[in-house]
N, C-alpha and C. Protein backbone atom coordinates (compact mmCIF):
# COMPACT_ATOMS: atom_id res chain seq x y z
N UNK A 1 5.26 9.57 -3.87
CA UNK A 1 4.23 8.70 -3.32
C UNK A 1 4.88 7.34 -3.04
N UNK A 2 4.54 6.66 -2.07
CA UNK A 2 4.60 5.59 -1.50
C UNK A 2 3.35 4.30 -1.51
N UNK A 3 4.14 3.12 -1.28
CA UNK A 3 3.14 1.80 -1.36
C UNK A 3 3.59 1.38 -0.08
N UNK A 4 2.91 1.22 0.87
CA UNK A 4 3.83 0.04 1.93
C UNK A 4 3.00 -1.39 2.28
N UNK A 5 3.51 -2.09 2.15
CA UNK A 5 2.81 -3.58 2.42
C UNK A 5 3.27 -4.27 3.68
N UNK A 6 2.30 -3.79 4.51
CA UNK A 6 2.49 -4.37 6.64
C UNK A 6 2.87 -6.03 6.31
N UNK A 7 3.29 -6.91 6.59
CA UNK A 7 3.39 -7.79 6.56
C UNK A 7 2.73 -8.80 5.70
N UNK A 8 2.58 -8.63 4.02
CA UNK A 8 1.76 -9.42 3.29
C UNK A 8 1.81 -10.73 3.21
N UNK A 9 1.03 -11.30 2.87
CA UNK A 9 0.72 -12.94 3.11
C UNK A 9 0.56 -13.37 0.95
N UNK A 10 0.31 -12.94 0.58
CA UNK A 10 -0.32 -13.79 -0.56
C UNK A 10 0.43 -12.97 -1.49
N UNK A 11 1.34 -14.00 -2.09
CA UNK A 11 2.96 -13.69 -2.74
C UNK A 11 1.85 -12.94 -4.19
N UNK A 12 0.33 -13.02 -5.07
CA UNK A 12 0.12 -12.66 -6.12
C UNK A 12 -0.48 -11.34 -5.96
N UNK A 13 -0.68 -11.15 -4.60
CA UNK A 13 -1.40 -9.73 -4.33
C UNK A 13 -0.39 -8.50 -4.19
N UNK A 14 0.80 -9.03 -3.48
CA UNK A 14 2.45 -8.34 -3.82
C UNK A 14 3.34 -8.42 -5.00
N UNK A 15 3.22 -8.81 -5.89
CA UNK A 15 3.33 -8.96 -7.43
C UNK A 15 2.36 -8.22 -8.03
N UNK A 16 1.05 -7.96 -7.71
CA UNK A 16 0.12 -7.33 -8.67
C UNK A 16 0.41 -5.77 -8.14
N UNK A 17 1.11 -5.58 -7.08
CA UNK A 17 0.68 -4.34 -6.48
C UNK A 17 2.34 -3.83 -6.85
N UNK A 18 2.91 -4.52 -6.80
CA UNK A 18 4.55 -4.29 -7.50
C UNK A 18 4.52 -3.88 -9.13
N UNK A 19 4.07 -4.72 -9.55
CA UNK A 19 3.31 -3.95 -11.02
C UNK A 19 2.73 -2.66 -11.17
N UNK A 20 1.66 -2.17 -9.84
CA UNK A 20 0.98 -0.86 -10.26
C UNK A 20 2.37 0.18 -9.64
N UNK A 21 3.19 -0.22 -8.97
CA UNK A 21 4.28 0.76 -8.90
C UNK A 21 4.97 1.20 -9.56
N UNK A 22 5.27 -0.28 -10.50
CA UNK A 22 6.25 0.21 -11.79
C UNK A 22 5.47 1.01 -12.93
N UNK A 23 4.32 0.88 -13.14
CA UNK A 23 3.50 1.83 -13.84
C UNK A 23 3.46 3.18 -13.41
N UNK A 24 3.70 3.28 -12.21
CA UNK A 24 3.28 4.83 -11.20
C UNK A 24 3.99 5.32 -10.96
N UNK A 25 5.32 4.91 -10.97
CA UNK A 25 6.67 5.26 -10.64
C UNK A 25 6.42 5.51 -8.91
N UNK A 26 5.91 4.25 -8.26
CA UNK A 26 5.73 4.71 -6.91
C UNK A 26 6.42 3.84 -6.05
N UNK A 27 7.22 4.11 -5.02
CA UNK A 27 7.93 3.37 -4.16
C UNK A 27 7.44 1.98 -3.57
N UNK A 28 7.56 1.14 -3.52
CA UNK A 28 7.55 -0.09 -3.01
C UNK A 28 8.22 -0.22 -1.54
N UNK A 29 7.30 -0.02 -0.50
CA UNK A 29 8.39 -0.72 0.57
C UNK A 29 6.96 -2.09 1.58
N UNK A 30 7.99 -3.14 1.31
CA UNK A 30 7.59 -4.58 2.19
C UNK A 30 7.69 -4.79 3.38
N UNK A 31 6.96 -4.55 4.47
CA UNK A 31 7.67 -4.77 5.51
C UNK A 31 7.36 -6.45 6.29
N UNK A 32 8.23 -6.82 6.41
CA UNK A 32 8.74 -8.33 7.32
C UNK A 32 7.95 -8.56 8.76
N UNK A 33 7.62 -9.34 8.96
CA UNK A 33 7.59 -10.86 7.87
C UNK A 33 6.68 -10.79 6.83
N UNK A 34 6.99 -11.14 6.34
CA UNK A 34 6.19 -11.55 4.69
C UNK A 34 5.87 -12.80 5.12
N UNK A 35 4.51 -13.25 4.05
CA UNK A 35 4.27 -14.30 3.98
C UNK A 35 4.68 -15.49 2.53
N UNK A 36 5.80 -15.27 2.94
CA UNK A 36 6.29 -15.67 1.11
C UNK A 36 8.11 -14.70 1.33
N UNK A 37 8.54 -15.26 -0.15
CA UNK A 37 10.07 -15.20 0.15
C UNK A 37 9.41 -14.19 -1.38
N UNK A 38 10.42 -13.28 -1.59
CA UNK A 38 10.44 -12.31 -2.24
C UNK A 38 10.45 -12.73 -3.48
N UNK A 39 11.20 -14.07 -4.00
CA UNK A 39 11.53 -15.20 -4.84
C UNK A 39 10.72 -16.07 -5.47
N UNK A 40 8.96 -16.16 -4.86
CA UNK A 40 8.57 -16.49 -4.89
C UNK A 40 8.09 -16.48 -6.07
N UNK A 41 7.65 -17.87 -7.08
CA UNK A 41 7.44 -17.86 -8.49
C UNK A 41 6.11 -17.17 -8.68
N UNK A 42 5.00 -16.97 -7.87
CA UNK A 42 4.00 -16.79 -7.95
C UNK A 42 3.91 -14.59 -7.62
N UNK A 43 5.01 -14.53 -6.65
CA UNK A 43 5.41 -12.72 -6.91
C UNK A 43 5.70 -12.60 -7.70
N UNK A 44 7.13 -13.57 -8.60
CA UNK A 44 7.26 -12.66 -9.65
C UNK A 44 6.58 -13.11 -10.84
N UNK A 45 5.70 -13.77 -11.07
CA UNK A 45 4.62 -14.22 -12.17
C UNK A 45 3.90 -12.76 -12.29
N UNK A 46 3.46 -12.63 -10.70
CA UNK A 46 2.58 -11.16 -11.15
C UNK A 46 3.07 -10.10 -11.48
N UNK A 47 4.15 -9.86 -10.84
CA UNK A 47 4.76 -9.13 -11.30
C UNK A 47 5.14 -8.75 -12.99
N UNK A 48 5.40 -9.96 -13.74
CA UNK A 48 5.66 -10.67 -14.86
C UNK A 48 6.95 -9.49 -14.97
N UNK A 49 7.82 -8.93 -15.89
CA UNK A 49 9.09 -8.97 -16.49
C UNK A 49 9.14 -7.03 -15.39
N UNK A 50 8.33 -6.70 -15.25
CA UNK A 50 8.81 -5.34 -14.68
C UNK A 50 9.24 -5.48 -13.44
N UNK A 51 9.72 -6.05 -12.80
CA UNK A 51 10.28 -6.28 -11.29
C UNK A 51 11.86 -4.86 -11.40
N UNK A 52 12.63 -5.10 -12.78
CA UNK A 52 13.33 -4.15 -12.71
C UNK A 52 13.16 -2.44 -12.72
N UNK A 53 12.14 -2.19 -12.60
CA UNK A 53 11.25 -1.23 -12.84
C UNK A 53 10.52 -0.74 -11.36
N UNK A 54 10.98 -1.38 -10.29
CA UNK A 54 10.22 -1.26 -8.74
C UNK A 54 11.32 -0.73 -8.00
N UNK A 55 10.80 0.66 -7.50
CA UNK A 55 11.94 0.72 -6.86
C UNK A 55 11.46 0.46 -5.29
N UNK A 56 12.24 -0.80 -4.86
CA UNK A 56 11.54 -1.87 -3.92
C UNK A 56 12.56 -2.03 -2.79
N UNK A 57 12.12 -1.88 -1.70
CA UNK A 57 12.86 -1.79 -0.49
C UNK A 57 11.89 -2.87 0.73
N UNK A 58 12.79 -3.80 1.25
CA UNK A 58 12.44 -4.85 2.05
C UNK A 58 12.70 -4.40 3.26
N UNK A 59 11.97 -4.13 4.10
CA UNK A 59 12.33 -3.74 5.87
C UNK A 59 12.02 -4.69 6.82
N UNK A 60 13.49 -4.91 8.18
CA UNK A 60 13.40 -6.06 8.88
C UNK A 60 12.52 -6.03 9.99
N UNK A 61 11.58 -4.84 9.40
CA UNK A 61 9.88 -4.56 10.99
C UNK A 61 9.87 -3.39 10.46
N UNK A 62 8.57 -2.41 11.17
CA UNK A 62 8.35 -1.70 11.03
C UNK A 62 8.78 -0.57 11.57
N UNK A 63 9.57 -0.82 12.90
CA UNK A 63 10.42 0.37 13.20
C UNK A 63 11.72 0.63 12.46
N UNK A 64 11.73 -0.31 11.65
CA UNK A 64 13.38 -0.23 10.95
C UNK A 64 13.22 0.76 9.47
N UNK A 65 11.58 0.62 9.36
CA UNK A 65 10.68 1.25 8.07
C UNK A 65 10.29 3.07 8.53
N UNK A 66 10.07 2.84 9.84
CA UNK A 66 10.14 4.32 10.68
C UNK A 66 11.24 5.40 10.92
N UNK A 67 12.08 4.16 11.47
CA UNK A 67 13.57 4.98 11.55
C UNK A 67 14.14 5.63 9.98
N UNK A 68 14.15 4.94 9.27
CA UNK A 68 14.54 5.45 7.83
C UNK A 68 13.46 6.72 6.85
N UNK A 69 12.28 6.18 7.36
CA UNK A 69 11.34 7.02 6.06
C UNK A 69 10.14 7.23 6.67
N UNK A 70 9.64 6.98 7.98
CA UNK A 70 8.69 7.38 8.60
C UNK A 70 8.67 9.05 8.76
N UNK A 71 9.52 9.46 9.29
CA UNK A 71 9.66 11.06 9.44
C UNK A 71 9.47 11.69 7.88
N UNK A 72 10.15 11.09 7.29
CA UNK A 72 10.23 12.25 5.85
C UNK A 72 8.45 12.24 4.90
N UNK A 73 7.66 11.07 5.22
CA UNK A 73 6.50 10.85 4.98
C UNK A 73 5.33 11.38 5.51
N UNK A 74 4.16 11.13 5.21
CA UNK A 74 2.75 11.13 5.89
C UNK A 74 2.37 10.13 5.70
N UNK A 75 2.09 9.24 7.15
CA UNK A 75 1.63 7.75 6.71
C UNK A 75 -0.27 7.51 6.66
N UNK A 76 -0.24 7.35 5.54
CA UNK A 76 -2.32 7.17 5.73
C UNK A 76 -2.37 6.18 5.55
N UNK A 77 -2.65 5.11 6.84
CA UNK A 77 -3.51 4.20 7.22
C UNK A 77 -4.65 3.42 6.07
N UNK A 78 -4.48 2.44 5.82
CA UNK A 78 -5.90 2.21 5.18
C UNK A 78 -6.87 0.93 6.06
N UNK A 79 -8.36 1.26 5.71
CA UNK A 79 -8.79 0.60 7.00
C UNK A 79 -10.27 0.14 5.72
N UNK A 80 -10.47 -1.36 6.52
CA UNK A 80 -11.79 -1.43 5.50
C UNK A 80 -12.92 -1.37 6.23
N UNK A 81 -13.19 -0.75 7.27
CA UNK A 81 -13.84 -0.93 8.70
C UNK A 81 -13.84 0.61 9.27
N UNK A 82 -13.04 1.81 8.88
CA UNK A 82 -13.54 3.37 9.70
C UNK A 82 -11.81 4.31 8.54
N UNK A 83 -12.30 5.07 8.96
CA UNK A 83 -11.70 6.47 8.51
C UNK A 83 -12.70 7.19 7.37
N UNK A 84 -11.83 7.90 6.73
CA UNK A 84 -12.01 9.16 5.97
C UNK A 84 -12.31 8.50 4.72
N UNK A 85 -13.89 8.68 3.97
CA UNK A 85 -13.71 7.73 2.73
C UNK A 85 -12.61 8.34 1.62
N UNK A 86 -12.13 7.89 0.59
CA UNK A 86 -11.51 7.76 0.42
C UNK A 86 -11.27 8.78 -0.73
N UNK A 87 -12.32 9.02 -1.55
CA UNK A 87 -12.68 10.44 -2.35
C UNK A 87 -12.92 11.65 -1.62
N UNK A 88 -12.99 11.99 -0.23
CA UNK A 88 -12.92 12.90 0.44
C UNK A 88 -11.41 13.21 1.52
N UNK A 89 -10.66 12.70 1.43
CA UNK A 89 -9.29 12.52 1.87
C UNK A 89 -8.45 13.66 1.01
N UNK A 90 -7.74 14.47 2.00
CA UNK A 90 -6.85 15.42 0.85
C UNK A 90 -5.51 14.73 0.87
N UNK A 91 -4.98 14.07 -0.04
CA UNK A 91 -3.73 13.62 -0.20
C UNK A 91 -2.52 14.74 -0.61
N UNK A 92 -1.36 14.23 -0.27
CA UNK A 92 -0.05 15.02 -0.47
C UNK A 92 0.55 14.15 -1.55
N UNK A 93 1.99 14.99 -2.52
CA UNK A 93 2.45 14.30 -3.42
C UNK A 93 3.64 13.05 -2.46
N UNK A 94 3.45 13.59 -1.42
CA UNK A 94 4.55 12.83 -0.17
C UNK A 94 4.28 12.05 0.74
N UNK A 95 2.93 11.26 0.47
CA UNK A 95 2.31 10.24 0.96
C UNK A 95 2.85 8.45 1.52
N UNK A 96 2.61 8.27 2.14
CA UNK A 96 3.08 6.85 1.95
C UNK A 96 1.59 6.15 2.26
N UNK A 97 1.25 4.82 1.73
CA UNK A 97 -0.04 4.78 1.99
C UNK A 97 -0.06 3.27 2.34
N UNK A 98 -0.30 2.94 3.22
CA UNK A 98 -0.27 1.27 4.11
C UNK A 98 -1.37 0.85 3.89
N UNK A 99 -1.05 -0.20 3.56
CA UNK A 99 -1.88 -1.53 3.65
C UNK A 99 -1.82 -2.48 4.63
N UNK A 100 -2.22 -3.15 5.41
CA UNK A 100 -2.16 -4.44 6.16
C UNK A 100 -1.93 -5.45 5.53
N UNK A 101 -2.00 -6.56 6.60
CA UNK A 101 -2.28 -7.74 6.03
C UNK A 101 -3.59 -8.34 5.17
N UNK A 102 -3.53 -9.31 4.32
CA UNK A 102 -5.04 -9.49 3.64
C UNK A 102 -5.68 -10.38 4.30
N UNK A 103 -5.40 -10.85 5.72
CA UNK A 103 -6.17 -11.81 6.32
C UNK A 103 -7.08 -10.97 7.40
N UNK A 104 -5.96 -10.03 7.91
CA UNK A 104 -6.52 -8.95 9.17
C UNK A 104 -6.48 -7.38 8.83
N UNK A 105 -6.20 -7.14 8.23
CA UNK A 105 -5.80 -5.65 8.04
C UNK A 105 -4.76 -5.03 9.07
N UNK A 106 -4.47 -3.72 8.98
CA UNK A 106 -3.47 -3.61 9.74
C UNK A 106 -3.98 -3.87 11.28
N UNK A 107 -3.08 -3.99 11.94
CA UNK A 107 -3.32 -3.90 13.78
C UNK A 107 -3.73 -2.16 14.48
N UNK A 108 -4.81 -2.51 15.09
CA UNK A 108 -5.49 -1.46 15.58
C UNK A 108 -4.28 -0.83 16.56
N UNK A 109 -3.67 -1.09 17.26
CA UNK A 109 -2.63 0.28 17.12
C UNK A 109 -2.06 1.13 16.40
N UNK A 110 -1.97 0.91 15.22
CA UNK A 110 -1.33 1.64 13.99
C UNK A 110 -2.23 2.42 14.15
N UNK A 111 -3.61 1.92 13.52
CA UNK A 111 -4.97 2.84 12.75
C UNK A 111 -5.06 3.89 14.03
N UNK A 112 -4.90 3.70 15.77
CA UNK A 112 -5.57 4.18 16.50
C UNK A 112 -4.53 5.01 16.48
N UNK A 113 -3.07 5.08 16.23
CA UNK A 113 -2.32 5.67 16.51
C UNK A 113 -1.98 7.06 15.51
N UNK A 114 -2.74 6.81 14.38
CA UNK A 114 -2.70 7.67 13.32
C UNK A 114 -3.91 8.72 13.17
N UNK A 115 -3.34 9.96 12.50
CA UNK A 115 -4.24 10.87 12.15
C UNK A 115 -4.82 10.79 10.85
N UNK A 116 -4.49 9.97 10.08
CA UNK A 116 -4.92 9.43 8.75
C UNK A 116 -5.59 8.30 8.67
N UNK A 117 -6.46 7.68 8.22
CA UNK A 117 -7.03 6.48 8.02
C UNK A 117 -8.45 6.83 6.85
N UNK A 118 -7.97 6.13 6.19
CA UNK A 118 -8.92 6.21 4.58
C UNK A 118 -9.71 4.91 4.78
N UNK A 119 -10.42 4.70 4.19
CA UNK A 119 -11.16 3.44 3.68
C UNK A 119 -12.24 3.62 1.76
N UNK A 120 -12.35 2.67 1.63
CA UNK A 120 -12.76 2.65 0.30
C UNK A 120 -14.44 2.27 0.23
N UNK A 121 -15.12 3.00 0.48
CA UNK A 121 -16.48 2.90 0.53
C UNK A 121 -16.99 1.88 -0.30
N UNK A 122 -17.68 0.55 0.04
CA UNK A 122 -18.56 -0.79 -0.13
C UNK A 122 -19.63 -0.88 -0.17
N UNK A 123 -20.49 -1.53 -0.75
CA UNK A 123 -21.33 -1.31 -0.52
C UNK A 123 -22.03 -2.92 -0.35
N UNK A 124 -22.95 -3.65 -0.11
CA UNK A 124 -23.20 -4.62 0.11
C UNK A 124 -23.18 -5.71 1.33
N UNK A 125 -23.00 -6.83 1.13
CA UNK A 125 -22.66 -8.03 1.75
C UNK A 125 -21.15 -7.88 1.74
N UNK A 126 -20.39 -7.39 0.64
CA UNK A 126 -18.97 -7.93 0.63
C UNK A 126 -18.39 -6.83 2.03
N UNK A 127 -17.50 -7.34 2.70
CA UNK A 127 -16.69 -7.10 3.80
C UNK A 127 -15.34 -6.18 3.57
N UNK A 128 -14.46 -6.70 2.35
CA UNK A 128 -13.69 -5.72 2.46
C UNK A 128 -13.35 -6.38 0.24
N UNK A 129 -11.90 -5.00 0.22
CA UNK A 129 -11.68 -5.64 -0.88
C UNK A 129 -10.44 -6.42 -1.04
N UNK A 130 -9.98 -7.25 -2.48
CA UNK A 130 -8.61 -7.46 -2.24
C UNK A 130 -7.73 -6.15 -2.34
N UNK A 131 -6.43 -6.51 -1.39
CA UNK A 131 -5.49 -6.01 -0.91
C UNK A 131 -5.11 -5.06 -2.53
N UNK A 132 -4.50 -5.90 -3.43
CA UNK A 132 -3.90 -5.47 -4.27
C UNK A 132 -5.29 -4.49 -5.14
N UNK A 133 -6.41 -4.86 -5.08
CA UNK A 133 -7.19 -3.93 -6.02
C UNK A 133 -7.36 -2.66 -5.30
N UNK A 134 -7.45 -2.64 -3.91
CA UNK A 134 -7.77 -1.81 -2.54
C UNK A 134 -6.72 -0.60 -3.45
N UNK A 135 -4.96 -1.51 -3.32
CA UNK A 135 -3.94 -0.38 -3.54
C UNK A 135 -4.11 0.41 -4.75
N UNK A 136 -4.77 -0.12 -5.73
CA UNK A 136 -4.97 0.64 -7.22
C UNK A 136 -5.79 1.62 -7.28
N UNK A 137 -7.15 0.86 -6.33
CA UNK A 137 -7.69 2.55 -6.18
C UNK A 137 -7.98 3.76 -5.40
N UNK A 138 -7.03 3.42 -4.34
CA UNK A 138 -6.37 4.78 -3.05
C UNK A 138 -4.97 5.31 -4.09
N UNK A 139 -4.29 4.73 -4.32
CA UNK A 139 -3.16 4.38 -5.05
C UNK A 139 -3.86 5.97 -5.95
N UNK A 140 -4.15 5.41 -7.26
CA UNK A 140 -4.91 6.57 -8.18
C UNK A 140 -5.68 7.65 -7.66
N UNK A 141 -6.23 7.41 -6.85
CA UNK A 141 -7.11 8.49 -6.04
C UNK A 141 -6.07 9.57 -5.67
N UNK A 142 -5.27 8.78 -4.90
CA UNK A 142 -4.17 9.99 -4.16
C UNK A 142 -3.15 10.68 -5.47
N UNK A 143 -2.86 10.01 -6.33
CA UNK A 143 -2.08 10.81 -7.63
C UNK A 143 -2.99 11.63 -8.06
N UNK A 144 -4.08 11.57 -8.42
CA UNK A 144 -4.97 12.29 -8.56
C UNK A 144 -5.57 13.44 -8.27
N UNK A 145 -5.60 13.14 -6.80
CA UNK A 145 -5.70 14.08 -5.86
C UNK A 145 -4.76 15.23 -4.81
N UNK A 146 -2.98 14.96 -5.72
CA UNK A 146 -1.99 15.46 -5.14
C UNK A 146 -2.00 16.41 -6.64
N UNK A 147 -2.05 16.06 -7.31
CA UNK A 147 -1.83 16.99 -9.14
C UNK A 147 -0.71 16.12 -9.86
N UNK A 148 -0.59 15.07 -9.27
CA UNK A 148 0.61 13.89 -9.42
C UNK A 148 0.19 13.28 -10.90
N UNK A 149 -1.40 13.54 -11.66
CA UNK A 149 -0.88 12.37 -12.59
C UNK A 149 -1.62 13.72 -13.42
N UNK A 150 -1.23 14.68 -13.45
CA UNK A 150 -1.57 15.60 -14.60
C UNK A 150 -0.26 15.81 -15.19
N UNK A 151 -0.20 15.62 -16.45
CA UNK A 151 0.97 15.21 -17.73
C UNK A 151 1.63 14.06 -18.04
N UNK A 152 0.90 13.16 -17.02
CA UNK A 152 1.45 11.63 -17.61
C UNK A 152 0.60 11.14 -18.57
């Protein structure tokens, strides 16, 4: 399983979500530009001492993230606005699972361009969720739902 973060902006939401990897044993990949330097005291605060524990890969765009690991994956889209909710989605143990940005979400070419797109069913006034809580619970859903977290 995979984490990918489209161009993140808010250095504590990529620290918190770098954390649920090292718990999950799930890939980390960042893709550029970032909004924040990787260095950033406030990533690795959230992060706090497990940063050695991520196995974390920085990409210089997203075709450079394609060329390498796009083919060997299934990329599911996440959208806070249309797809497949998110408890009805059949996930693979070979997933990679995108996030956007937390200001815009990803860019509607991606989502339009994909056969995957999840979202996390809301209910209310609120609009979408944060980024990093979003990843914890597609994140679990899909281990869950691959046979990925039976014997941990």
């Amino acid at each position: 399983m995979h984490i990918v973060l489209f161009q993140p902006e808010i250095p504590p939401n990529t620290g918190n979500v770098a954390r649920l990897c090292a718990a999950t044993r799930t890939s980390l990949h960042l893709i550029e530009p970032l909004g924040f330097s990787v260095d950033d005291k406030h990533v690795r605060r959230a992060g706090l001492d497990y940063w050695p524990q991520v196995d974390l890969t920085v990409w210089p765009g997203w075709y450079a993230f394609m060329r390498e690991v796009g083919s060997r994956v299934r990329l599911v889209m996440t959208s806070a606005r249309g797809g497949t909710a998110v408890q009805d989605f059949r996930f693979n143990k070979n997933d990679a699972l995108v996030f956007g940005p937390e200001s815009r979400g990803l860019p509607a070419h991606m989502l339009d361009g994909s056969g995957h797109v999840v979202r996390i069913p809301i209910w209310g006034e609120v609009r979408s969720l944060n980024m990093s809580t979003a990843a914890g619970i597609v994140l679990y859903q899909a281990l869950a739902a691959s046979g990925e977290l039976a014997g941990r």
